[in-house]
Protein backbone atom coordinates (compact mmCIF):
# COMPACT_ATOMS: atom_id res chain seq x y z
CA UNK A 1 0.00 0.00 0.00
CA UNK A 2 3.05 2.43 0.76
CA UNK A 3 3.73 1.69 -3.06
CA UNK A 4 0.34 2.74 -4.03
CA UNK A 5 0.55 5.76 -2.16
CA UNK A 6 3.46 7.10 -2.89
CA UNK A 7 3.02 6.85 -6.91
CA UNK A 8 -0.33 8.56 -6.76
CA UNK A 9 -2.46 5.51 -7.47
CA UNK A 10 -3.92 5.36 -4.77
CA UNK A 11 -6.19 8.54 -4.87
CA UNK A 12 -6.94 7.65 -8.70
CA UNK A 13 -8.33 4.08 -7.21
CA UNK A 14 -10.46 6.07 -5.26
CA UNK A 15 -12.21 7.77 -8.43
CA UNK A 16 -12.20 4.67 -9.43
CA UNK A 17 -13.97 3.07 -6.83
CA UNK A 18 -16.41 5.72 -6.34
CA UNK A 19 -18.78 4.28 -8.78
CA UNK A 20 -19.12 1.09 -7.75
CA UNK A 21 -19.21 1.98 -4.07
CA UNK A 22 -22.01 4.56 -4.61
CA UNK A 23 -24.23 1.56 -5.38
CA UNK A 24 -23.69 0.30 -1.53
CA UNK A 25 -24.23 4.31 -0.47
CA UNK A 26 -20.80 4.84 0.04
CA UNK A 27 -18.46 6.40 -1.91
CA UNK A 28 -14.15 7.06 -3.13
CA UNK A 29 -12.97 8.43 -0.03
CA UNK A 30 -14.00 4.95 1.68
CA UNK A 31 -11.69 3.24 -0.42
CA UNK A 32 -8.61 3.90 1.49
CA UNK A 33 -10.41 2.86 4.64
CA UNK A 34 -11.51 -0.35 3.16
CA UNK A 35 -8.40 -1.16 1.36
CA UNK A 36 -6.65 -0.46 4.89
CA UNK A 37 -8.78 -2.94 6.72
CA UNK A 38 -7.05 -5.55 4.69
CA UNK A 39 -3.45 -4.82 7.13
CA UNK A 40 -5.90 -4.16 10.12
CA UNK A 41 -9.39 -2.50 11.18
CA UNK A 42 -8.22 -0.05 13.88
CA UNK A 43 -6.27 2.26 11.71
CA UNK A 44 -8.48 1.51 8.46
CA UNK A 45 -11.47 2.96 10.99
CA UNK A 46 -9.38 5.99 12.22
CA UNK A 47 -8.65 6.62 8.28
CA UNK A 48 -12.70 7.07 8.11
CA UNK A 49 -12.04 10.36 9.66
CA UNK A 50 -11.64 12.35 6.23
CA UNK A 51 -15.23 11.30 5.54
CA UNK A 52 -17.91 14.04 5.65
CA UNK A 53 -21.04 12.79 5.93
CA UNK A 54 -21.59 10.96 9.12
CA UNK A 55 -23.75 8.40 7.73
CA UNK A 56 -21.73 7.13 5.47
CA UNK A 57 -18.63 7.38 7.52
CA UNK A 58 -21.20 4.82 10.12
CA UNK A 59 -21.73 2.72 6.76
CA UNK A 60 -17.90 2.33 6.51
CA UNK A 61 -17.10 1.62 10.09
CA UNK A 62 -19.78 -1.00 10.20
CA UNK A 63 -18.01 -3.11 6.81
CA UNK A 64 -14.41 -2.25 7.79
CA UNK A 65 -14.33 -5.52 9.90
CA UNK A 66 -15.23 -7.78 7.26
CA UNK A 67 -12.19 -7.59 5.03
CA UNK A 68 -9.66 -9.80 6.04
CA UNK A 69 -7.00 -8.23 8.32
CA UNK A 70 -3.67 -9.56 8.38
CA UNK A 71 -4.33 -11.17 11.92
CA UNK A 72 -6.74 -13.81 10.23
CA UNK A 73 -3.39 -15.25 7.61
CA UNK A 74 -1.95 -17.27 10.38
CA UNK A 75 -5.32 -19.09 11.03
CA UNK A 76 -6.18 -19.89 7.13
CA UNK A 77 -2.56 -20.89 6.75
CA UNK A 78 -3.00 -23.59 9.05
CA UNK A 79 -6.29 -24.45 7.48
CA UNK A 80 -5.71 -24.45 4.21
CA UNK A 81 -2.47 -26.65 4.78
CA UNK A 82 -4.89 -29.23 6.45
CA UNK A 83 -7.17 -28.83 3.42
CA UNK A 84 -4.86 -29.24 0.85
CA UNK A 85 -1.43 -30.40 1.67
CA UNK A 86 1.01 -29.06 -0.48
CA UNK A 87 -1.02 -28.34 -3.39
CA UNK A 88 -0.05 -24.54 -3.10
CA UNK A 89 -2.27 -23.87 -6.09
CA UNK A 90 -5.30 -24.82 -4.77
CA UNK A 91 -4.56 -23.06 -1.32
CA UNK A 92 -4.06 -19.84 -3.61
CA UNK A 93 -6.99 -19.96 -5.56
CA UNK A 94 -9.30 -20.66 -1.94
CA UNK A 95 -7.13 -17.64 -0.69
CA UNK A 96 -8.43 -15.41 -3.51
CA UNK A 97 -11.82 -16.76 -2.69
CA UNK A 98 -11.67 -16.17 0.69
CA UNK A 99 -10.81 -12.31 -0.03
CA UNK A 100 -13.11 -11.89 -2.91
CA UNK A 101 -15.58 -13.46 -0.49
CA UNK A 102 -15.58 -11.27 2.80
CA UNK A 103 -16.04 -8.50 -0.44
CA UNK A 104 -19.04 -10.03 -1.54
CA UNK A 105 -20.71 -10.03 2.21
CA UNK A 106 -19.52 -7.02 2.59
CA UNK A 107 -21.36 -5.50 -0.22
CA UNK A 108 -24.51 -7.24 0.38
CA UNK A 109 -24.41 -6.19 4.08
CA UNK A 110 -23.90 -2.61 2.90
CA UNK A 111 -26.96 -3.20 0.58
CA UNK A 112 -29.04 -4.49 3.44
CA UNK A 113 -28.11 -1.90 5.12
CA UNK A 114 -28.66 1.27 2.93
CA UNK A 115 -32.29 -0.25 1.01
CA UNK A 116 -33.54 -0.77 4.72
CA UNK A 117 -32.22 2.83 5.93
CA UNK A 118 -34.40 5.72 4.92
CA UNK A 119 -32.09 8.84 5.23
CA UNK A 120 -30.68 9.79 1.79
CA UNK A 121 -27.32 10.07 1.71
CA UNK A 122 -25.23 12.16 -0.94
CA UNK A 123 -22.40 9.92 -2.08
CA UNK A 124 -21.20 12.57 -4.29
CA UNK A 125 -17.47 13.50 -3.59
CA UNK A 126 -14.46 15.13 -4.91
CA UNK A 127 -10.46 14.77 -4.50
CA UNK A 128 -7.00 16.42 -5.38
CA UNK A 129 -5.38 14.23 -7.75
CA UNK A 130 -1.59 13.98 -6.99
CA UNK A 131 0.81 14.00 -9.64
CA UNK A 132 2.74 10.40 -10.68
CA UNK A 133 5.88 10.14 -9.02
CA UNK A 134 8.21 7.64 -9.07
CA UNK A 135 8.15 5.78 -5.15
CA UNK A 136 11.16 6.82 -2.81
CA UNK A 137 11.95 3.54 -1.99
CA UNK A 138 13.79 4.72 1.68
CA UNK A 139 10.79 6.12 3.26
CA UNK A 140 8.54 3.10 1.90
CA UNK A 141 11.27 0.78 3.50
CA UNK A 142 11.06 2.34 6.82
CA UNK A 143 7.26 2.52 7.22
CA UNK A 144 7.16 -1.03 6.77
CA UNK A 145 10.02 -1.77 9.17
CA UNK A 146 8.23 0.89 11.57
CA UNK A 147 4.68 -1.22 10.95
CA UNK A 148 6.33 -4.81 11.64
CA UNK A 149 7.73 -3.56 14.83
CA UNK A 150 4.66 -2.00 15.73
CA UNK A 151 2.79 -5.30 15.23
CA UNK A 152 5.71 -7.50 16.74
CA UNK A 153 5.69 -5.05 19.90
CA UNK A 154 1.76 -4.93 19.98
CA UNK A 155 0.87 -8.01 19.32
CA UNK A 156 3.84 -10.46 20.70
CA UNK A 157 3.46 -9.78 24.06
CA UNK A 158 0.04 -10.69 23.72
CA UNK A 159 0.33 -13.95 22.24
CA UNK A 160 3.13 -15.38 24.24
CA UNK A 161 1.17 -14.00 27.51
CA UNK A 162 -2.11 -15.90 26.21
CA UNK A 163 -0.03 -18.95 25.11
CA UNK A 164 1.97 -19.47 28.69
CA UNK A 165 -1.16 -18.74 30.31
CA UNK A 166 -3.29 -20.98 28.47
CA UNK A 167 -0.56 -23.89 28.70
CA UNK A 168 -0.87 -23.62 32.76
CA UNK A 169 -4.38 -23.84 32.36
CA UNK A 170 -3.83 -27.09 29.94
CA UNK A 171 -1.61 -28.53 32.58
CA UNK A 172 -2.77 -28.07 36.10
CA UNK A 173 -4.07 -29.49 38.52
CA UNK A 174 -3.02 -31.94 36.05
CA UNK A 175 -2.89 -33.51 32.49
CA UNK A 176 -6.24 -35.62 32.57
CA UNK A 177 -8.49 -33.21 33.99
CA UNK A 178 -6.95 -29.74 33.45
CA UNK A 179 -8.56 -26.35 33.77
CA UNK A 180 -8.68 -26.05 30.37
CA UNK A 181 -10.25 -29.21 29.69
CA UNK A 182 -12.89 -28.20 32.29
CA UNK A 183 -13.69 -25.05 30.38
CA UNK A 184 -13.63 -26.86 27.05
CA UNK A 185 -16.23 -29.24 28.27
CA UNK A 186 -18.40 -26.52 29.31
CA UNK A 187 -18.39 -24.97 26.15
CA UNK A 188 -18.43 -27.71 24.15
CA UNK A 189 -22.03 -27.48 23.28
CA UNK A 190 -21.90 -24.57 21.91
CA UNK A 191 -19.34 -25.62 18.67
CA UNK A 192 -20.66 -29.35 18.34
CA UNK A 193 -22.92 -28.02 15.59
CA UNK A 194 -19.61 -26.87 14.11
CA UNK A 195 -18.20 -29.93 13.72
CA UNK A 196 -15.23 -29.24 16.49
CA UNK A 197 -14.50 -30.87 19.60
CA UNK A 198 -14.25 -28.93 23.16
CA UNK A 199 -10.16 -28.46 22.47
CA UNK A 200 -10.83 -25.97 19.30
CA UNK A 201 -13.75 -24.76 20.95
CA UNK A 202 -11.46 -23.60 23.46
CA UNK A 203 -9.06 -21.96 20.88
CA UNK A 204 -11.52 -20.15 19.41
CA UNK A 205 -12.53 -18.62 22.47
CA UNK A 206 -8.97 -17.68 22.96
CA UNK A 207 -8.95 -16.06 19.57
CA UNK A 208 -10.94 -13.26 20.59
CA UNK A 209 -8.56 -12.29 23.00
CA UNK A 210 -6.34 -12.40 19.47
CA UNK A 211 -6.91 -14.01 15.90
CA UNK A 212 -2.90 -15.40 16.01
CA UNK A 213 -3.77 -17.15 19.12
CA UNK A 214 -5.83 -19.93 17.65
CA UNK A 215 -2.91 -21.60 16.31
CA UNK A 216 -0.74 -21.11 19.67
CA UNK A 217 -3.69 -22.95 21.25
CA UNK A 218 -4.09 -25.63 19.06
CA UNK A 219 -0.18 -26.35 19.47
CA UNK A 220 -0.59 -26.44 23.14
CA UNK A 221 -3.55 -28.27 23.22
CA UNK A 222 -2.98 -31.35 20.57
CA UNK A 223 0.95 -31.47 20.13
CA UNK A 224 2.22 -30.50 23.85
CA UNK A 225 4.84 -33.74 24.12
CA UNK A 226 4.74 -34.89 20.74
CA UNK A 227 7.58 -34.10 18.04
CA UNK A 228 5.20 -35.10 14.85
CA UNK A 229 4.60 -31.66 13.03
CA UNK A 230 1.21 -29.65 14.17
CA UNK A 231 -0.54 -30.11 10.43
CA UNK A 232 0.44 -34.02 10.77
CA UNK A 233 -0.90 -34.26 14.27
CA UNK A 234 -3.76 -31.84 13.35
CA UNK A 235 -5.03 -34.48 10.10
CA UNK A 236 -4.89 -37.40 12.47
CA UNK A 237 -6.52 -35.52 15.33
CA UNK A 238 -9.98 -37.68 16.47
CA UNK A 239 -12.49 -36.82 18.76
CA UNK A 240 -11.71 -37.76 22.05
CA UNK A 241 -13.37 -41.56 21.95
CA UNK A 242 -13.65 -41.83 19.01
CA UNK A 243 -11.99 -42.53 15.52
CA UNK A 244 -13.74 -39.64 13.94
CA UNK A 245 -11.54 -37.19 12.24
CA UNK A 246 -12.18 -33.68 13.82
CA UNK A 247 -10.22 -31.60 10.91
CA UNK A 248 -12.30 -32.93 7.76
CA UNK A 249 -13.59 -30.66 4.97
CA UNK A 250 -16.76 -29.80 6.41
CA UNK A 251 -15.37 -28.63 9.53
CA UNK A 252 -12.33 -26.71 8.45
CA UNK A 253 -14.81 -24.74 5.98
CA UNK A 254 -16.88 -24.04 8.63
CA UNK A 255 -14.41 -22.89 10.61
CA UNK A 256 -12.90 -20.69 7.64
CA UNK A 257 -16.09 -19.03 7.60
CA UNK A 258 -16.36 -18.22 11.15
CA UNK A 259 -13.04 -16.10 10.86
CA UNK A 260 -13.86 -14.69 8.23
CA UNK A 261 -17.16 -13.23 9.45
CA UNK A 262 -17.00 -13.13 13.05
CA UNK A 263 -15.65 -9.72 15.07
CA UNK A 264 -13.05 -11.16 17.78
CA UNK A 265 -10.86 -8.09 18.73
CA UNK A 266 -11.95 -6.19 21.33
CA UNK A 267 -10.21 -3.01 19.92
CA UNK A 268 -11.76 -3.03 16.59
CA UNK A 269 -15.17 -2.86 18.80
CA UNK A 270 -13.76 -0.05 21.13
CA UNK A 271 -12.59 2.03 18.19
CA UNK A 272 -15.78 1.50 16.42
CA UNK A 273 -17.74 2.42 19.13
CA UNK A 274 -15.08 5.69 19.20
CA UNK A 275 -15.69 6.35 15.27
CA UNK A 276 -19.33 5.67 15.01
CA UNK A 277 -20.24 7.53 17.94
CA UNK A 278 -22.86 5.00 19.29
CA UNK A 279 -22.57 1.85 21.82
CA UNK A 280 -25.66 1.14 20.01
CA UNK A 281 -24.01 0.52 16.36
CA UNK A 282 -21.07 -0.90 17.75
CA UNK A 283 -22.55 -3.43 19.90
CA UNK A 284 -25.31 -4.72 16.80
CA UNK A 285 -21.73 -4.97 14.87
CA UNK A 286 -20.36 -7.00 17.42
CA UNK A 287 -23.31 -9.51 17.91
CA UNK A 288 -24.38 -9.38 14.19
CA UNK A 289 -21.22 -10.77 13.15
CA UNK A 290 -20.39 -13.37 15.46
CA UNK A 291 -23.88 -14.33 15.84
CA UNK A 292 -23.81 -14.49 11.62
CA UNK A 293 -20.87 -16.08 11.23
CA UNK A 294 -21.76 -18.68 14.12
CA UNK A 295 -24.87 -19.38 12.07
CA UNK A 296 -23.39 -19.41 8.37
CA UNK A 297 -20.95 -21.87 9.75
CA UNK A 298 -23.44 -24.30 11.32
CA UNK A 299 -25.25 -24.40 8.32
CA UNK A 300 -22.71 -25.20 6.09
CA UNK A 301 -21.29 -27.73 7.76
CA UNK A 302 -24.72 -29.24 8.55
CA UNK A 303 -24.96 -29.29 4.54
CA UNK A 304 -21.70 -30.50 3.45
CA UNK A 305 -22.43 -33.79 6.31
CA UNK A 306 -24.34 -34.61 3.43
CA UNK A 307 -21.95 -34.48 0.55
């Protein structure tokens, strides 16, 4: 995106955008907020500043979460390797799908949205077009290396906290009958219909806390004491029991579709709450999408059972 920037492209995608996006009543300048939710929602939200009409700034805010921030790679990495191996191609092309998805829901959310709403809402806006300018390559280098130490400072601490943590809770009072597994028992109602046992239910509650920690988990939880690699171990993996395969198709779509929907970072919800001006909006957004994407994923992996 620094690229983008600093040619001028990326205020020309903006005109360029603007037509399409007026469909969903937004318009250009929420390109750059959108585009910026790919890396990561808090910043693409603050970006929503430069937007002049409240109501479509609130329009914005509310889709920024579905576009698939960096935080959510480590999670399909792990799933798409127990989907398809080593067949990078078809990993790629599920990839693309996966992002050209979470645009697709996105729009149709935004159309839900602005055919049920009846304020009318100018999407009419204009911009400065910079001239084209060949990138300086320095400053580009340096905001990246400034971003990656942001994220490894922000986000690190978090995950190796959460990851200790949730390995004393996997381990005491002991092995057999662990905190964790108490928890995960508990809970393990509520992701049955998933397809997932109590251990990823556990994970994904964990994710929330952050999306980078469902994989941590998983490691503590099915490969503590074992040197076979975590996608090996993770293929073989059974309900506890039981010889049935917890990671098959049906449930590692469903769980794709859960992370791709679903709102688990408490800072996206405080900043949107911030930007949107409204506990309201920002709690619907919260429960809407994890309530949706809890449902979506149910339901398709009720229907693939059947295939």
């Amino acid at each position: 995106s620094g690229v983008v920037e600093a040619t001028g492209y990326l205020a020309r995608g903006a005109v360029i955008a603007d037509k399409p996006l007026s469909f969903m009543g937004l318009n250009g300048r929420c390109f750059v907020p959108l585009l910026s939710g790919f890396a990561c929602a808090i910043p693409a939200m603050m970006a929503t500043r430069n937007i002049q009409q409240s109501a479509i700034k609130r329009l914005c805010c509310f889709l920024i979460p579905l576009m698939q921030c960096s935080a959510r790679l480590p999670v399909y990495g792990l799933l798409l390797a127990l989907l398809f191996g080593k067949n990078f191609f078809l990993s790629s092309l599920l990839m693309i799908a996966i992002y050209l998805g979470s645009l697709i829901i996105a729009a149709i959310v935004a159309l839900i949205i602005t055919r049920s709403s009846t304020q009318v809402t100018n999407t009419r806006f204009t911009i400065e077009l910079p001239k084209w300018r060949a990138p300086h390559w320095a400053g580009i280098f340096t905001q990246a290396m400034i971003k990656t130490k942001s994220f490894i400072t922000g986000a690190g601490p978090i995950i190796m906290f959460v990851s200790v943590l949730f390995w004393l809770l996997s381990t005491y009072p002991n092995e057999e009958m662990s905190y964790a597994m108490m928890i995960g028992q508990f809970i393990e109602p509520i992701f049955a219909p998933m397809g997932v046992d109590w251990r990823v239910g556990v994970a994904i509650l964990l994710s929330f806390v952050a999306r980078e920690v469902f994989v941590s988990a998983l490691v503590v939880l099915f490969s503590a004491n074992s040197g076979e690699s975590m996608v090996s171990l993770l293929k073989t993996a059974t309900f506890q029991g039981s010889d049935v395969l917890i990671f098959n198709t049906p449930s590692i779509v469903s769980l794709i579709l859960f992370f791709m929907i679903a709102l688990q970072c408490g800072a996206t919800f405080a900043m949107a709450r911030s930007e949107m001006k409204s506990t309201k909006l920002a709690t619907i957004q919260l429960v809407s999408y994890i309530g949706g994407a809890y449902v979506l994923s149910v339901l398709v992996f009720q229907l693939l059972q059947f295939f």
